[in-house]
Protein backbone atom coordinates (compact mmCIF):
# COMPACT_ATOMS: atom_id res chain seq x y z
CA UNK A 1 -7.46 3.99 9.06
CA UNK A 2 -7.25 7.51 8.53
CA UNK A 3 -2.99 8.04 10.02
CA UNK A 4 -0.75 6.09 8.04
CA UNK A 5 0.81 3.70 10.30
CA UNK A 6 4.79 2.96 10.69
CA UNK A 7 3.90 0.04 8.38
CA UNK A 8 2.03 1.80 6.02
CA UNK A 9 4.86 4.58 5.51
CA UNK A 10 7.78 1.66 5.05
CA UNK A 11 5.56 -0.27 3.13
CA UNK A 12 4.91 2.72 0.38
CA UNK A 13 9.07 3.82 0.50
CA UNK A 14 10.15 0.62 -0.04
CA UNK A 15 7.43 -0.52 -3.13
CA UNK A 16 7.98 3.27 -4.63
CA UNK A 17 11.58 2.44 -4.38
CA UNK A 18 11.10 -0.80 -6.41
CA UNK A 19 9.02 1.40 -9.13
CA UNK A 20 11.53 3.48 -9.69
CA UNK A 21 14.31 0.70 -10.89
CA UNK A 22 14.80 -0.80 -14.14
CA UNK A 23 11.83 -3.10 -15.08
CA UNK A 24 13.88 -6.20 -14.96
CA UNK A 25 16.19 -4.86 -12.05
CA UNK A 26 16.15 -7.88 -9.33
CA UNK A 27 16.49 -5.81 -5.69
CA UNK A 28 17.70 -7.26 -2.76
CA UNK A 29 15.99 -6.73 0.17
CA UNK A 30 18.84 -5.34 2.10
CA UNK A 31 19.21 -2.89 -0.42
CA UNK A 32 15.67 -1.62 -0.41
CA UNK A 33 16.31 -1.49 3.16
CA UNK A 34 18.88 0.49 3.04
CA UNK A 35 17.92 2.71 0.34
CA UNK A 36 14.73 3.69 2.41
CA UNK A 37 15.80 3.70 5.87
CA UNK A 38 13.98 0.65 6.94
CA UNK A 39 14.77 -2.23 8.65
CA UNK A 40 15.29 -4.84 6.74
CA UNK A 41 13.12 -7.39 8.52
CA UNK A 42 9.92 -5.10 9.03
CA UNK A 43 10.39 -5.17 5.11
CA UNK A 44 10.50 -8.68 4.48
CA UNK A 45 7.32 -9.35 6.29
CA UNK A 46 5.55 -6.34 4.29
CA UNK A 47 6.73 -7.82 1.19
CA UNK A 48 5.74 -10.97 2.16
CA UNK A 49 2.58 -9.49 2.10
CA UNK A 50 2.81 -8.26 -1.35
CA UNK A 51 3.79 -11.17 -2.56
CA UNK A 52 1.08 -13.22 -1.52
CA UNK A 53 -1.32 -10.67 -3.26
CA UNK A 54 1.33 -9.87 -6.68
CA UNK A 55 2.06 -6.30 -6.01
CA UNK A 56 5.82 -7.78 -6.30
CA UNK A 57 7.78 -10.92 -7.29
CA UNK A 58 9.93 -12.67 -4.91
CA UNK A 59 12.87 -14.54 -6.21
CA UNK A 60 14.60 -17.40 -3.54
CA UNK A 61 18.63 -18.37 -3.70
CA UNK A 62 21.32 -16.64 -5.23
CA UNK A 63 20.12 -13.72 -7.64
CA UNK A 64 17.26 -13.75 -5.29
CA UNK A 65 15.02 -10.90 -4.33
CA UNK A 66 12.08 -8.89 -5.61
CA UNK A 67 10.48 -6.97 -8.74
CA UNK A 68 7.36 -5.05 -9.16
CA UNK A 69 4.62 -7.76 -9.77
CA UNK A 70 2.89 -5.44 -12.16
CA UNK A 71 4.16 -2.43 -14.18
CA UNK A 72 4.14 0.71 -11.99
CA UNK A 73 1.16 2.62 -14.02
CA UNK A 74 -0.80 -0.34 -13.36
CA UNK A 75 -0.21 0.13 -9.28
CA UNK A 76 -2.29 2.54 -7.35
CA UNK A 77 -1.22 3.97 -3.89
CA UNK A 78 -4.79 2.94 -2.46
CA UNK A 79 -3.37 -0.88 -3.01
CA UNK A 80 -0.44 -0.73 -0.97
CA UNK A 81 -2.19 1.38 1.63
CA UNK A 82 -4.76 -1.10 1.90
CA UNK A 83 -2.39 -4.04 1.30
CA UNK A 84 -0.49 -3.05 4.87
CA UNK A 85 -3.61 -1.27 7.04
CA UNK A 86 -6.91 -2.92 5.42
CA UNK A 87 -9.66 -1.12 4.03
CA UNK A 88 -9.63 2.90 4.48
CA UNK A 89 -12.27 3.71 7.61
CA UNK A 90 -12.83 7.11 8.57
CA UNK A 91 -15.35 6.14 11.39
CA UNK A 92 -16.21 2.46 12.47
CA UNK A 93 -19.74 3.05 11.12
CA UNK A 94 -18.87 2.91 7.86
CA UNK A 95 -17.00 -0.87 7.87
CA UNK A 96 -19.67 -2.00 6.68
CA UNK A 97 -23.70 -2.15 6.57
CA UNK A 98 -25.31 -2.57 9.85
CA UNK A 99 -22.08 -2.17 11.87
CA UNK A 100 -23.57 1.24 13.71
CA UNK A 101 -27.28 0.61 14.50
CA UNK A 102 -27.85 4.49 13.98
CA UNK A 103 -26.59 4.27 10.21
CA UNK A 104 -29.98 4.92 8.45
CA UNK A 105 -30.75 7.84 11.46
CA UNK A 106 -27.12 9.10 11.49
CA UNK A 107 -26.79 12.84 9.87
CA UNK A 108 -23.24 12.18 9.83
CA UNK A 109 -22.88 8.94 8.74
CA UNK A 110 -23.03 10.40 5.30
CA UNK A 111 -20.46 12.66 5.44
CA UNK A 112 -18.00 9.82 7.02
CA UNK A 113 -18.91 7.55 3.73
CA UNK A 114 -18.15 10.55 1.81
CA UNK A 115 -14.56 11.22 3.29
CA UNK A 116 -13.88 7.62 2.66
CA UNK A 117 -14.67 8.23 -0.80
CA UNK A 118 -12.95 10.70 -0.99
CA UNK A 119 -10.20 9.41 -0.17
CA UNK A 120 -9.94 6.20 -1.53
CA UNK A 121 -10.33 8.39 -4.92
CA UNK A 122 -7.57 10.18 -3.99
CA UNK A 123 -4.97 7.27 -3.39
CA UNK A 124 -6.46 5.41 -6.09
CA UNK A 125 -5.79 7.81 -8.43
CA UNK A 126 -1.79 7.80 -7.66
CA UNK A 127 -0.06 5.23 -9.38
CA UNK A 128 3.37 3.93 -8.23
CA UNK A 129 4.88 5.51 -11.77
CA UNK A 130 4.10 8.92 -11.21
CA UNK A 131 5.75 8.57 -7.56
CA UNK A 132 8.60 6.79 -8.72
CA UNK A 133 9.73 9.60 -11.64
CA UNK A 134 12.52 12.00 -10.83
């Protein structure tokens, strides 16, 4: 994954949007929705997603809805990113060991696990509090 899918880009408004509310602020998903131009049932199965992995709290009935399952500082961009499109892969030979048979040979294959690096250092070190401040 190297262009953030459709997903990926609703998936990061609507968390950041959670961040940036009161700590103990229950959201509704229809108001996330709307607060972030997204429709509200492409966001319900993204933070379905979270939920199942605590990067927020769902809350069933009346009152219902979701928190942040961890404070923001403690939330780094490279987990949603990865939450929605899986692990960050510049080229398919780096997925993982063995998956290009020219990986040892490769003069490239190098510089793609350095741009993954790179990158995953760079999302990783953006935490959902520093997006979420005014």
């Amino acid at each position: 994954m190297m262009e953030l899918t459709r997903k990926g880009e609703y998936a990061i408004r609507g968390i950041v949007y959670l961040a940036a509310q009161p700590p103990d602020r229950v959201c509704l998903l229809s108001d996330i929705a709307a607060a972030v131009d997204v429709p509200a049932t492409f966001l319900a199965k993204i933070f379905q997603q979270f939920s199942k992995i605590g990067l927020v709290k769902s809350y069933r009935g009346t009152g219902g809805g979701f928190l942040l399952g961890r404070v923001p500082e403690k939330i780094t961009l490279l987990e949603v990113v990865e939450a929605v499109e899986g692990p960050i892969v510049p080229n398919r030979c780096v997925v993982g060991a063995g998956e290009c048979v020219r990986d040892v040979t490769c003069k490239v294959h190098p510089v793609w696990k350095r741009v993954q690096g790179q990158v995953r250092d760079v999302l990783a070190g953006v935490t959902l509090k520093e997006l979420s401040e005014v």
